[in-house]
C-alpha atoms as a PDB file:
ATOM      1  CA  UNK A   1       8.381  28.538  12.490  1.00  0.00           C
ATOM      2  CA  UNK A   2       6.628  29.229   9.277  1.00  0.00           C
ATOM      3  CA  UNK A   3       5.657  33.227   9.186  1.00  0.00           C
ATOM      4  CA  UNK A   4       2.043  32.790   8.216  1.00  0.00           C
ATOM      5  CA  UNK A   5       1.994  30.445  11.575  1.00  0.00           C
ATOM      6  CA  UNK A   6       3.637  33.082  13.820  1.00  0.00           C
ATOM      7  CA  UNK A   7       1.504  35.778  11.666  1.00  0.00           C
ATOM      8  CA  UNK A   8      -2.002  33.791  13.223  1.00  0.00           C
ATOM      9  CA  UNK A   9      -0.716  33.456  16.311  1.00  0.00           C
ATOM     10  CA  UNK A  10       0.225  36.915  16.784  1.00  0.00           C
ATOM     11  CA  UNK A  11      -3.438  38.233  15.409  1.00  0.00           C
ATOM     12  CA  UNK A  12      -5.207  35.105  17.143  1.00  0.00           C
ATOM     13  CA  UNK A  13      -4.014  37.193  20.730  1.00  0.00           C
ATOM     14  CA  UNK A  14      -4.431  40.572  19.332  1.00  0.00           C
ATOM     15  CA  UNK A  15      -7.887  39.975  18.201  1.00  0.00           C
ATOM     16  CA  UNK A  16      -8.796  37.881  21.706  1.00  0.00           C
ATOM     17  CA  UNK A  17      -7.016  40.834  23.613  1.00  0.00           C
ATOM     18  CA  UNK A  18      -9.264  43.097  22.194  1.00  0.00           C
ATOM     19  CA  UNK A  19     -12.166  40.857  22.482  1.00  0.00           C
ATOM     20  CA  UNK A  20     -11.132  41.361  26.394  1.00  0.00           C
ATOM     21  CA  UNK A  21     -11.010  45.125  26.168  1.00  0.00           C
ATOM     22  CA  UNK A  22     -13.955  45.338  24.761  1.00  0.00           C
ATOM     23  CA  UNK A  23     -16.336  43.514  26.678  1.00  0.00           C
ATOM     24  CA  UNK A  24     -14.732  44.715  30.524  1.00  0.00           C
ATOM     25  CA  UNK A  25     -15.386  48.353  28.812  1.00  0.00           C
ATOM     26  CA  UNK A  26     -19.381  46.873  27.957  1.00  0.00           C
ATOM     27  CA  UNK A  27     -19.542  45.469  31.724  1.00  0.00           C
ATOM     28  CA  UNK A  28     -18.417  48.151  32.993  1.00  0.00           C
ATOM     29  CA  UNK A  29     -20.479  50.802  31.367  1.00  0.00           C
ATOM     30  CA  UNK A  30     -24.032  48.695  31.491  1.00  0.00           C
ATOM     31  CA  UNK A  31     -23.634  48.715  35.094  1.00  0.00           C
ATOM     32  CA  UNK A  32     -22.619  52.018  36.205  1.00  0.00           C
ATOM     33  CA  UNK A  33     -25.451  53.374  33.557  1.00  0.00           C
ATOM     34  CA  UNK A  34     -28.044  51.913  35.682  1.00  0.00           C
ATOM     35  CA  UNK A  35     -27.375  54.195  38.073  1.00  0.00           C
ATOM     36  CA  UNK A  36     -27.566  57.245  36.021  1.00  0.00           C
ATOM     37  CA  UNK A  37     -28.188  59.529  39.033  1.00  0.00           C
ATOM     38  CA  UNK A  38     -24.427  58.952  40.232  1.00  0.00           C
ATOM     39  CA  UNK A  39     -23.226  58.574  36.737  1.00  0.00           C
ATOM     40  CA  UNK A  40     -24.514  61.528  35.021  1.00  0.00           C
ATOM     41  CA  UNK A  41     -21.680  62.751  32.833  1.00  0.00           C
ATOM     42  CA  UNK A  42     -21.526  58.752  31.820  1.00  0.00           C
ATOM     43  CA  UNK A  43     -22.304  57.703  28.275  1.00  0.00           C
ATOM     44  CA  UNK A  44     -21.303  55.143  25.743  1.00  0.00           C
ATOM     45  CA  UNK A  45     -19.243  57.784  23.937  1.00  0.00           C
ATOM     46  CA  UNK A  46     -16.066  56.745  24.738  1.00  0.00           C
ATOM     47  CA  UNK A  47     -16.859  53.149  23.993  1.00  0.00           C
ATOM     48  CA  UNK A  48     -18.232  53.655  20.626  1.00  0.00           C
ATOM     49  CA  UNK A  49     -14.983  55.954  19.868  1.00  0.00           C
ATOM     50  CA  UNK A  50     -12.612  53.464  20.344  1.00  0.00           C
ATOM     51  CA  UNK A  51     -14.200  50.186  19.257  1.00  0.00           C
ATOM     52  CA  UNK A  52     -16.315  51.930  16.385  1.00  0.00           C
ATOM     53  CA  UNK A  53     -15.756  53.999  13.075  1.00  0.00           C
ATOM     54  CA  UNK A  54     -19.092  56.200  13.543  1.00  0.00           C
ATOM     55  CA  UNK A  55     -18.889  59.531  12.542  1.00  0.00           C
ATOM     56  CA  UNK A  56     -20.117  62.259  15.609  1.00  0.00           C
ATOM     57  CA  UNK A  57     -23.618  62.274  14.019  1.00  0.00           C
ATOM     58  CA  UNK A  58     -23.960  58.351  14.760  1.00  0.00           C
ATOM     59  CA  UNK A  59     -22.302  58.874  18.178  1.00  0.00           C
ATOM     60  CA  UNK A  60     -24.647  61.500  19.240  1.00  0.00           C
ATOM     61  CA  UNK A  61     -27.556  59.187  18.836  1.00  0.00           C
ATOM     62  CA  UNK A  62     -26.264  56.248  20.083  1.00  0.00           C
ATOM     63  CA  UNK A  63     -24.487  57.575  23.284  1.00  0.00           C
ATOM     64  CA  UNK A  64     -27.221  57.567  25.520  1.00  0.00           C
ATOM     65  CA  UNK A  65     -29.076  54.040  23.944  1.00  0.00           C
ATOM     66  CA  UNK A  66     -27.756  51.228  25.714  1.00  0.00           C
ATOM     67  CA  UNK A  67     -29.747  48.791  23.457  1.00  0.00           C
ATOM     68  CA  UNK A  68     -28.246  50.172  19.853  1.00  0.00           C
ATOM     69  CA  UNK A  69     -24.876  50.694  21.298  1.00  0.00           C
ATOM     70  CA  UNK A  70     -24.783  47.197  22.765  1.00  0.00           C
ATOM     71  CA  UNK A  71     -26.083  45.844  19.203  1.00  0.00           C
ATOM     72  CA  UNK A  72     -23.370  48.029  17.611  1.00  0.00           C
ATOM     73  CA  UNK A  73     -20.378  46.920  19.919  1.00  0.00           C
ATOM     74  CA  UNK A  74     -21.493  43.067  20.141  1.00  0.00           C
ATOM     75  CA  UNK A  75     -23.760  42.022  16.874  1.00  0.00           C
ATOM     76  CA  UNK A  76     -22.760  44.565  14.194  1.00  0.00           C
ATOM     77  CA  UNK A  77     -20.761  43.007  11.446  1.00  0.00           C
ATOM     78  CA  UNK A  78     -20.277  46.490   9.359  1.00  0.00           C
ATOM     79  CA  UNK A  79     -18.136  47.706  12.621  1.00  0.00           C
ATOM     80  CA  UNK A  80     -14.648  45.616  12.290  1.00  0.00           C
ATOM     81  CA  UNK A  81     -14.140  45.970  15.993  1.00  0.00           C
ATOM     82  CA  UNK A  82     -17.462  44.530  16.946  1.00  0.00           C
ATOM     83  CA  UNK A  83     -17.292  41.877  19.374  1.00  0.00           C
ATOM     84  CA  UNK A  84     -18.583  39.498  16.536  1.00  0.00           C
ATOM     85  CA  UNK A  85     -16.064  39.968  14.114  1.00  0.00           C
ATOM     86  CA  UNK A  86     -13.351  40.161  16.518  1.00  0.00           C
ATOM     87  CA  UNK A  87     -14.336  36.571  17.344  1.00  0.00           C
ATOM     88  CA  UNK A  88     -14.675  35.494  13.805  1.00  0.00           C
ATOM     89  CA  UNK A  89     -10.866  36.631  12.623  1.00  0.00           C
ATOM     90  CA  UNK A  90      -9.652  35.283  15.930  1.00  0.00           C
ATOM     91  CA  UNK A  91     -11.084  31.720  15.033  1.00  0.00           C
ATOM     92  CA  UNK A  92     -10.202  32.147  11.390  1.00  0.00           C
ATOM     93  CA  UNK A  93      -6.595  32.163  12.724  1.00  0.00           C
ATOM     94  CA  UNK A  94      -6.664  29.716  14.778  1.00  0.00           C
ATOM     95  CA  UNK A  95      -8.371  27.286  13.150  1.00  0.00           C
ATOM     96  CA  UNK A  96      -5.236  27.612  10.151  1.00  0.00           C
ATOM     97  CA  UNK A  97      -2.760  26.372  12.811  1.00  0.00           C
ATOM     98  CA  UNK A  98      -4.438  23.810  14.861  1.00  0.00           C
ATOM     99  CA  UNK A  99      -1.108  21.784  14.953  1.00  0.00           C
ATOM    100  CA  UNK A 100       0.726  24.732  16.741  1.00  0.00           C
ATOM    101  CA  UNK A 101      -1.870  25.285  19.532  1.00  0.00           C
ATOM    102  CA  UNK A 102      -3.411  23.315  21.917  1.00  0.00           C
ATOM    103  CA  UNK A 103      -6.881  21.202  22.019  1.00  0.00           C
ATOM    104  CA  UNK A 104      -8.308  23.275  24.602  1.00  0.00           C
ATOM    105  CA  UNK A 105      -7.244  26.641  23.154  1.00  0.00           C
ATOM    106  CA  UNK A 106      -8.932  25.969  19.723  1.00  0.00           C
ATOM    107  CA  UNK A 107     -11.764  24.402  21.627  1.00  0.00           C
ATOM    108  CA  UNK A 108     -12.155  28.230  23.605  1.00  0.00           C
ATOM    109  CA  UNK A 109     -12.280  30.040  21.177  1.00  0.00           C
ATOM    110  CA  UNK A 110     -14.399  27.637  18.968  1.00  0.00           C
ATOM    111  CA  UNK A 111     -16.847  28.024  22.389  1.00  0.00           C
ATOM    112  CA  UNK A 112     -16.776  31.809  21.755  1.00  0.00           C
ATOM    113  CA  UNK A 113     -17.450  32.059  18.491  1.00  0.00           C
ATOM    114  CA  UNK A 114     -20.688  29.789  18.621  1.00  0.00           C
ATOM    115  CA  UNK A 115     -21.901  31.748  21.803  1.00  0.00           C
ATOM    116  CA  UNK A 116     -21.476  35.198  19.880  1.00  0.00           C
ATOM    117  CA  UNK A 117     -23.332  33.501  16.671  1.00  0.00           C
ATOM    118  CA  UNK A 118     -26.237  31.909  18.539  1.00  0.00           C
ATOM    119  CA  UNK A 119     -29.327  33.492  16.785  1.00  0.00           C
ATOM    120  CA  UNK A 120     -30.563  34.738  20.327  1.00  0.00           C
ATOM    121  CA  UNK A 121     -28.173  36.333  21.334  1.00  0.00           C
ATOM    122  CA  UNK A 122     -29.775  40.212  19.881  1.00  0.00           C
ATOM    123  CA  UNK A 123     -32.882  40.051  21.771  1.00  0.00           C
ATOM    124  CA  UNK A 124     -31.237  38.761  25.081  1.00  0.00           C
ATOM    125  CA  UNK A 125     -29.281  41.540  24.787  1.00  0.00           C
ATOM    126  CA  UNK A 126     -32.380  43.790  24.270  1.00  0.00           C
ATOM    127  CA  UNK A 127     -33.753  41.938  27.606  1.00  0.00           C
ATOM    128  CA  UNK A 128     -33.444  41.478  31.399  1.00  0.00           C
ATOM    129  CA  UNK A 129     -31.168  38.791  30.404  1.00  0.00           C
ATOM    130  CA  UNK A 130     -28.192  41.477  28.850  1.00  0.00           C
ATOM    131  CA  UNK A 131     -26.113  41.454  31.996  1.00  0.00           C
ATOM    132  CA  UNK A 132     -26.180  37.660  32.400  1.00  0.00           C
ATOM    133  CA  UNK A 133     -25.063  37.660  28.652  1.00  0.00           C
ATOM    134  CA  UNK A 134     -22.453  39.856  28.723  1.00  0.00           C
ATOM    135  CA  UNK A 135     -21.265  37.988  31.796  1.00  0.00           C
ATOM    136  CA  UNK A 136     -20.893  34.827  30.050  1.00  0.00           C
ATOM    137  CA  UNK A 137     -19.139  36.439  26.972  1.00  0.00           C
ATOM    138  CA  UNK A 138     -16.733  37.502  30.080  1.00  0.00           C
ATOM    139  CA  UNK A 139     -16.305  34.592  31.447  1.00  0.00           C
ATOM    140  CA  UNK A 140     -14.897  32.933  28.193  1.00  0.00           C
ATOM    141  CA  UNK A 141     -12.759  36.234  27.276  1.00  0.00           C
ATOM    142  CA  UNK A 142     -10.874  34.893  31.098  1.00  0.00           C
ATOM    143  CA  UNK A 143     -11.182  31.387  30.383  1.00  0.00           C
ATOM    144  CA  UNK A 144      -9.196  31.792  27.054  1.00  0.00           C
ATOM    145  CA  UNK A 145      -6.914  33.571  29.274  1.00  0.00           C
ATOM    146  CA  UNK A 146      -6.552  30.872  31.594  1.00  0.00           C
ATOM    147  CA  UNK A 147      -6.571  27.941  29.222  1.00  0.00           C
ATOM    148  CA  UNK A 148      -3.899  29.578  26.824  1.00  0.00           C
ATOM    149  CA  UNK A 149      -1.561  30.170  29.662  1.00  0.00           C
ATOM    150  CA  UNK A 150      -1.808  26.709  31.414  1.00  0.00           C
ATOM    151  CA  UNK A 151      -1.674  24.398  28.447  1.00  0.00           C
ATOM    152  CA  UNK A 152       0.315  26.441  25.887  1.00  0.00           C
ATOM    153  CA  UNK A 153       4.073  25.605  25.607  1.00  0.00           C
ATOM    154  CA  UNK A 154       6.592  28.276  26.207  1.00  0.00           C
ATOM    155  CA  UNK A 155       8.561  28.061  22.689  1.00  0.00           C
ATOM    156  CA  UNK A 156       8.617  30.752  19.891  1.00  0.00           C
ATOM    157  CA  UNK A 157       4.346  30.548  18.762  1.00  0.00           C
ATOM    158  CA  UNK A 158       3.969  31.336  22.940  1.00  0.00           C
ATOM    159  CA  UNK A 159       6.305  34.371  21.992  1.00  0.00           C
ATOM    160  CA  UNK A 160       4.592  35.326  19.150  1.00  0.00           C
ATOM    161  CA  UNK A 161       0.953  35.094  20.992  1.00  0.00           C
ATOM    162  CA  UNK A 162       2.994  37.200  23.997  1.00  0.00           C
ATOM    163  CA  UNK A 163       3.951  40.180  21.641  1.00  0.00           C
ATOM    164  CA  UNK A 164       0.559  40.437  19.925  1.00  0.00           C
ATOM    165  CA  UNK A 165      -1.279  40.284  23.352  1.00  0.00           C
ATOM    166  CA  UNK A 166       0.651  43.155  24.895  1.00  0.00           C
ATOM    167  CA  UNK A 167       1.246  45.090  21.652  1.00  0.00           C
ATOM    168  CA  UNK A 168      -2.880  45.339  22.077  1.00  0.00           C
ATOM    169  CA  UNK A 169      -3.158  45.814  25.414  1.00  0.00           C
ATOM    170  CA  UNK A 170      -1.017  48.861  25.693  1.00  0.00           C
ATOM    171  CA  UNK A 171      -2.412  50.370  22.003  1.00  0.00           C
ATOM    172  CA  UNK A 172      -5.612  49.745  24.224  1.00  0.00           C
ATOM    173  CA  UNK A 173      -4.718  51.463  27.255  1.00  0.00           C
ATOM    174  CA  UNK A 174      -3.655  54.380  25.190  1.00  0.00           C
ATOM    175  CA  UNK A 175      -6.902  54.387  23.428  1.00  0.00           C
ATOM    176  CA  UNK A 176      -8.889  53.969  26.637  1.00  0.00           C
ATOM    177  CA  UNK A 177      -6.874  57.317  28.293  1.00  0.00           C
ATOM    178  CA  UNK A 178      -7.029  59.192  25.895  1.00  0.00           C
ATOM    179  CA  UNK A 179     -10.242  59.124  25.464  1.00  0.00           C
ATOM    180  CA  UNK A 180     -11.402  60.169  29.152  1.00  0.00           C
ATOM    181  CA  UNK A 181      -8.679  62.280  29.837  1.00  0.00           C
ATOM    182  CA  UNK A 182     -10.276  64.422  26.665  1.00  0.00           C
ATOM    183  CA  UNK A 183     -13.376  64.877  28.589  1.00  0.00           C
ATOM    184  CA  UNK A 184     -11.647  67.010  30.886  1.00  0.00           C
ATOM    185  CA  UNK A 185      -9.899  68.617  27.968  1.00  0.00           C
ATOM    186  CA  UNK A 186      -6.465  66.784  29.343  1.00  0.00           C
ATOM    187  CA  UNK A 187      -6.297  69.440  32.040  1.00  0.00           C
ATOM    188  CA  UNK A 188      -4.864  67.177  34.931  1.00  0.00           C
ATOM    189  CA  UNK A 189      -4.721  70.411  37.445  1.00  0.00           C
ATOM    190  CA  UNK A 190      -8.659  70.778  37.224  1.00  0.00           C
ATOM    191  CA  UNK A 191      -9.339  67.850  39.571  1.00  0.00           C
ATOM    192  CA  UNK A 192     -11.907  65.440  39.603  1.00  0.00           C
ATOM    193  CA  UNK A 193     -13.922  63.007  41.872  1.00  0.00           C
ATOM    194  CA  UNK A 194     -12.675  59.921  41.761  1.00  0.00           C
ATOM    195  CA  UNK A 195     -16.186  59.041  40.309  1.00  0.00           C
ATOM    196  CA  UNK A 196     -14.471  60.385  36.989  1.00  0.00           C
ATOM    197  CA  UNK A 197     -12.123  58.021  36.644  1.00  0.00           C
ATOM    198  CA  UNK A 198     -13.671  55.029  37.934  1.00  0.00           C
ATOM    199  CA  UNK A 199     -15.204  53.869  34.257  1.00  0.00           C
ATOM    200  CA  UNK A 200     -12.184  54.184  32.698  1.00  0.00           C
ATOM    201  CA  UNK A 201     -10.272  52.045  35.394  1.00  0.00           C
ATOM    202  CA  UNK A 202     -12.702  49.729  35.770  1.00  0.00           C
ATOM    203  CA  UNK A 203     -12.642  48.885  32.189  1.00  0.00           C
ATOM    204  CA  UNK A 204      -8.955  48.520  32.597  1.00  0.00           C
ATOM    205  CA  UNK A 205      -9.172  46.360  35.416  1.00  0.00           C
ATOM    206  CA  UNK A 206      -7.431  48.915  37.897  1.00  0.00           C
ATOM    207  CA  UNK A 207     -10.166  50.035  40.293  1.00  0.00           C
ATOM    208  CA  UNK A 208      -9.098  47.804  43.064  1.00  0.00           C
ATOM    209  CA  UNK A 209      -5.539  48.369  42.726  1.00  0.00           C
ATOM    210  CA  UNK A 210      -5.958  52.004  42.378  1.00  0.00           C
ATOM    211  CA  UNK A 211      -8.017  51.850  45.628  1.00  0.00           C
ATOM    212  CA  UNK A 212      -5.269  50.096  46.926  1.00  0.00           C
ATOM    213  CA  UNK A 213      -2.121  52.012  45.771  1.00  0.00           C
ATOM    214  CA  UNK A 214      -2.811  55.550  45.441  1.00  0.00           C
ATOM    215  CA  UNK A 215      -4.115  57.567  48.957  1.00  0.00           C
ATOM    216  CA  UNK A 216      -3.769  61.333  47.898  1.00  0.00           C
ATOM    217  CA  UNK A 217      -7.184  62.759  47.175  1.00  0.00           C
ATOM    218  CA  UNK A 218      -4.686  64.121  43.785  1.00  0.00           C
ATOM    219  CA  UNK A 219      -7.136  61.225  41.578  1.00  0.00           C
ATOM    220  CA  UNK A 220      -6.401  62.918  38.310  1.00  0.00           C
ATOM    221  CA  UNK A 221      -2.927  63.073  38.926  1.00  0.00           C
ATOM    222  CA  UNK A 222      -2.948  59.368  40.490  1.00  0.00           C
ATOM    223  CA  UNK A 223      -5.128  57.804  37.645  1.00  0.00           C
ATOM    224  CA  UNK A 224      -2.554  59.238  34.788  1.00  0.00           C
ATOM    225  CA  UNK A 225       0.191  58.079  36.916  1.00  0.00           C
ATOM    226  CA  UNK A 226      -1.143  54.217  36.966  1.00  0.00           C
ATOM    227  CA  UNK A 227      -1.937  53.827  33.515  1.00  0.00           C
ATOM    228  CA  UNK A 228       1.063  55.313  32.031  1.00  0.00           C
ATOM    229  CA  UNK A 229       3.828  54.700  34.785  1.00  0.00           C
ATOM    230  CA  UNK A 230       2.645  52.104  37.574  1.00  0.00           C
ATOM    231  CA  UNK A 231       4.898  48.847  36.606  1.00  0.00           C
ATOM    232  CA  UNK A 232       2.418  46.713  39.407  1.00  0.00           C
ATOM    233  CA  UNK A 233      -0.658  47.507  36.677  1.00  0.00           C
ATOM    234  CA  UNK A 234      -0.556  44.686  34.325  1.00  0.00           C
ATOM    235  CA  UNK A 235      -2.288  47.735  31.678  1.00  0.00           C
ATOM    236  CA  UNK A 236       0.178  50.254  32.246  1.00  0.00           C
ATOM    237  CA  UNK A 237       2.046  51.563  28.893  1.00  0.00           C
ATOM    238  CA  UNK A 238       5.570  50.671  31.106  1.00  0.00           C
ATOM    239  CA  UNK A 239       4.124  47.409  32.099  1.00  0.00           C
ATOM    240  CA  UNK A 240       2.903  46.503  28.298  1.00  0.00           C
ATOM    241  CA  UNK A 241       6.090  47.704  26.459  1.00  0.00           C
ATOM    242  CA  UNK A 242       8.117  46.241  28.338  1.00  0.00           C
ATOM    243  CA  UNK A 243       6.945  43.123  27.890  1.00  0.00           C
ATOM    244  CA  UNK A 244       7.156  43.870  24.575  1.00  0.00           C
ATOM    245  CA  UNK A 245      10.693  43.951  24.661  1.00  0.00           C
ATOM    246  CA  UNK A 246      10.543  41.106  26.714  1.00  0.00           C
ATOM    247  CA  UNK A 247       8.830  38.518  24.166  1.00  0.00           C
ATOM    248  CA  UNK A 248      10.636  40.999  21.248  1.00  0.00           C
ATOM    249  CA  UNK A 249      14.004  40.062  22.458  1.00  0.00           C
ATOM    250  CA  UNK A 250      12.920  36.044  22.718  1.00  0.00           C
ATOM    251  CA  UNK A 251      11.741  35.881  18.615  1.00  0.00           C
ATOM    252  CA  UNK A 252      15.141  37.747  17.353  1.00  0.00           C
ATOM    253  CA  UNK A 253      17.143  35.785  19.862  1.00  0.00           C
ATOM    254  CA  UNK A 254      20.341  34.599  17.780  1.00  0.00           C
ATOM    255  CA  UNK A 255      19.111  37.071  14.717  1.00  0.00           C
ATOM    256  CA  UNK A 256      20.921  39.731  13.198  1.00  0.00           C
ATOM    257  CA  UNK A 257      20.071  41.767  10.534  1.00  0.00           C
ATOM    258  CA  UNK A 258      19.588  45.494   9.506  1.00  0.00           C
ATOM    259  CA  UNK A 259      16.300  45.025   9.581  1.00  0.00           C
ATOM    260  CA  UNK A 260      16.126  43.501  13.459  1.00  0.00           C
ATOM    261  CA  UNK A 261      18.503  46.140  14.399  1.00  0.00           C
ATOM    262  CA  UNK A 262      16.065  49.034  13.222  1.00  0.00           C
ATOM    263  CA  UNK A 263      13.194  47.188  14.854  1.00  0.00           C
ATOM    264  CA  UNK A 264      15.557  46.747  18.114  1.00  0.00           C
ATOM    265  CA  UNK A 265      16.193  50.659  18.149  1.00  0.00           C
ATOM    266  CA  UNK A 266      12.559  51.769  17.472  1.00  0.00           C
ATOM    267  CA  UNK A 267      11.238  49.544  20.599  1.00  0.00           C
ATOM    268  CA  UNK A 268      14.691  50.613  22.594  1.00  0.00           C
ATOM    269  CA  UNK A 269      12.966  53.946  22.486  1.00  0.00           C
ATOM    270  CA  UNK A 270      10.046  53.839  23.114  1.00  0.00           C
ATOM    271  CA  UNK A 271      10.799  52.133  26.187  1.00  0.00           C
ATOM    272  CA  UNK A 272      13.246  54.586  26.948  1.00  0.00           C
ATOM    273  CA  UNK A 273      10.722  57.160  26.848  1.00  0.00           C
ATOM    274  CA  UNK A 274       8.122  55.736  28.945  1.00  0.00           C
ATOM    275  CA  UNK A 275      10.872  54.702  31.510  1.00  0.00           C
ATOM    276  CA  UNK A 276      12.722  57.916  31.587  1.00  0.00           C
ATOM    277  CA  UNK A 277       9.876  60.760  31.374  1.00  0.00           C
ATOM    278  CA  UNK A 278       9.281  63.477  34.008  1.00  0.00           C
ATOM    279  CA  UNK A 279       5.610  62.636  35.435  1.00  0.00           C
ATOM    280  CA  UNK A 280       6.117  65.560  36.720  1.00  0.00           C
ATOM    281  CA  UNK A 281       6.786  67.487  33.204  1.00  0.00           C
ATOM    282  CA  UNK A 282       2.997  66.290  31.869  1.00  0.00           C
ATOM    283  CA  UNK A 283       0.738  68.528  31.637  1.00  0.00           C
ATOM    284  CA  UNK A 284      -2.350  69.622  30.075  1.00  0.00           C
ATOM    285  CA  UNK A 285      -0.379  71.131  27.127  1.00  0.00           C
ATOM    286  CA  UNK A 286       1.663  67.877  26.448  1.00  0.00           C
ATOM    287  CA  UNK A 287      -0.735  64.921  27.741  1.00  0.00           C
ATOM    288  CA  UNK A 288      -2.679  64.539  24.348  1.00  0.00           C
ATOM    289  CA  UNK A 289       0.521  64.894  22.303  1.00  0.00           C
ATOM    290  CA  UNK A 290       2.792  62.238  24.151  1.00  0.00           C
ATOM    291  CA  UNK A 291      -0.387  59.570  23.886  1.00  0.00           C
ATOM    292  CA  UNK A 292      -0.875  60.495  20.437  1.00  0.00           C
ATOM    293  CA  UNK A 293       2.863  59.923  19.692  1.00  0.00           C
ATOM    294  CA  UNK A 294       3.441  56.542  22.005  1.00  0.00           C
ATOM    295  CA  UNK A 295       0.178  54.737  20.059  1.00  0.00           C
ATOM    296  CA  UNK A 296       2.241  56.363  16.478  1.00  0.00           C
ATOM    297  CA  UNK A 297       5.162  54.953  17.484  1.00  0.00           C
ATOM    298  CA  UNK A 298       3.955  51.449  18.982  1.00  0.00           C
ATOM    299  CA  UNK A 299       2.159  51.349  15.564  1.00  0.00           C
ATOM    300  CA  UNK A 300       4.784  51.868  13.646  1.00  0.00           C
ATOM    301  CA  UNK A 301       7.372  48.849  15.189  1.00  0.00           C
ATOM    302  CA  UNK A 302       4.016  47.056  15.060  1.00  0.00           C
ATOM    303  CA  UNK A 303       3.863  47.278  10.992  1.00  0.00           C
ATOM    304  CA  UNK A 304       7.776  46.966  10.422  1.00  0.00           C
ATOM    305  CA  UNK A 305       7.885  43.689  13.064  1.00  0.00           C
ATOM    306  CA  UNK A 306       4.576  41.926  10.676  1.00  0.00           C
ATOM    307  CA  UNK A 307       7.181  43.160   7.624  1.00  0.00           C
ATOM    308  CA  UNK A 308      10.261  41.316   8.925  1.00  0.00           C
ATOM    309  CA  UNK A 309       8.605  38.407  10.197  1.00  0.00           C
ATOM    310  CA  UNK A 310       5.376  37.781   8.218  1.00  0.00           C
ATOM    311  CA  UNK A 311       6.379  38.981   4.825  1.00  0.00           C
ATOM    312  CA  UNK A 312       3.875  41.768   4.540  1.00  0.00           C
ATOM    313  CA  UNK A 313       4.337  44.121   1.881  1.00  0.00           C
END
């Protein structure tokens, strides 16, 4: 396979993963701030922290304006990680390799970028109609889902697609975490509703499961423990890397090199680390520094894989 081919197909599925993240963090936080009375510590803070570049100035005044925030997530093409320019560089890379994916993938994401382009699409989301709009968006974030795993075949370009979807979702998770664990200044022994935590797991897709799984009343303890540790959540940093590995060991399959070996030993331990770490040992002294240094670390394999295999510079 031709590296600029595996280099789209690798950013096609980060840039649709992200796509995802962003808009179950949108559903999510539209609908639990209509009921502001339950949700009062609620804002759009975290949202615009992860998926924007605003400085706190900008944050402050658009963390409690549903209407900017939603134009700055969705419609804003000066923030890269707006929904609409996600969209864009996803179809930009898939419509370079239509030979190497199928009809009805292209044919997604061709859907999703004329939905996000349509030239109502600001003032529905400015109207009674925003929910029913962000729904749809939704809908074809899990169709592309859907499509790309039942039609796409499982050779190296599915491999490819594989590491760049999971490489996002875990960066993602991290993000995500991080970010609501600051609000309660990463002290897991000060413990919270569950109400604190449901945003964040909602967004992630874990509600339901966490409902499910975890029946201690410990929630802070519980929520940490199934996005860093819980190999059953599909989000979990144990779950995504090692996936990683998964798809990493399937591309360099029948490789060698010094330059595969480093990348071998650099995801080797990161996995190790998630797999072999004390839940136990975390704490509210060493919580913000072991995200901080997983999302380094997953960054930095992340750079030297595009090097070896898309001839970055």
């Amino acid at each position: 396979m031709l590296s600029r081919t595996a280099d789209s197909m690798f950013w096609l599925s980060r840039y649709m993963e992200r796509s995802d993240g962003l808009l179950r963090g949108i559903k999510t936080h539209y609908i639990l701030l209509l009921d502001k009375g339950v949700n009062e510590h609620l804002s759009w803070r975290p949202m615009l922290e992860v998926f924007t570049t605003a400085n706190e100035e900008e944050i402050t005044a658009l963390e409690h304006n549903t209407d900017a925030a939603l134009y700055k997530l969705i419609s804003d093409k000066e923030n890269l990680n707006a929904l609409k320019v996600l969209i864009t560089r996803a179809r930009e890379n898939a419509r370079g390799m239509q030979d190497h994916i199928t009809k009805e993938v292209w044919e997604q994401v061709n859907q999703m970028y004329h939905l996000i382009n349509q030239t109502t699409l600001d003032s529905q989301l400015k109207s009674f109609e925003a929910i029913k709009t962000i729904d749809s968006l939704t809908n074809e974030c899990i169709l592309y889902n859907g499509v790309t795993d039942t039609t796409m075949p499982r050779g190296m370009g599915w491999s490819f697609m594989s590491l760049g979807k999971h490489i996002e979702r875990c960066l993602l998770t991290i993000e995500m975490a991080d970010k609501y664990f600051s609000l309660i200044d990463y002290n897991i022994d000060e413990e919270k509703d569950i109400l604190q935590w449901r945003p964040m797991l909602l967004s992630l897709s874990g509600y339901e499961l966490h409902l499910k799984t975890y029946r201690s009343s410990e929630f802070n303890l519980n929520a940490l423990h199934q996005v860093l540790f819980n190999e059953n959540f599909s989000r979990s940093l144990l779950y995504t890397l090692k996936r990683v590995e998964k798809y990493f060991v399937k591309v360099t399959k029948g490789h060698h090199s010094k330059e595969i070996e480093d990348l071998t030993k650099c995801l080797g331990r990161l996995v190790s680390k998630l797999q072999f770490t004390d839940f136990n040992s975390i704490n509210q002294l060493t919580l913000q520094k072991f995200l901080i240094e997983t999302r380094k670390e997953l960054n930095e394999f992340s750079s030297m894989l595009a090097k070896s295999f898309f001839s970055y510079s």
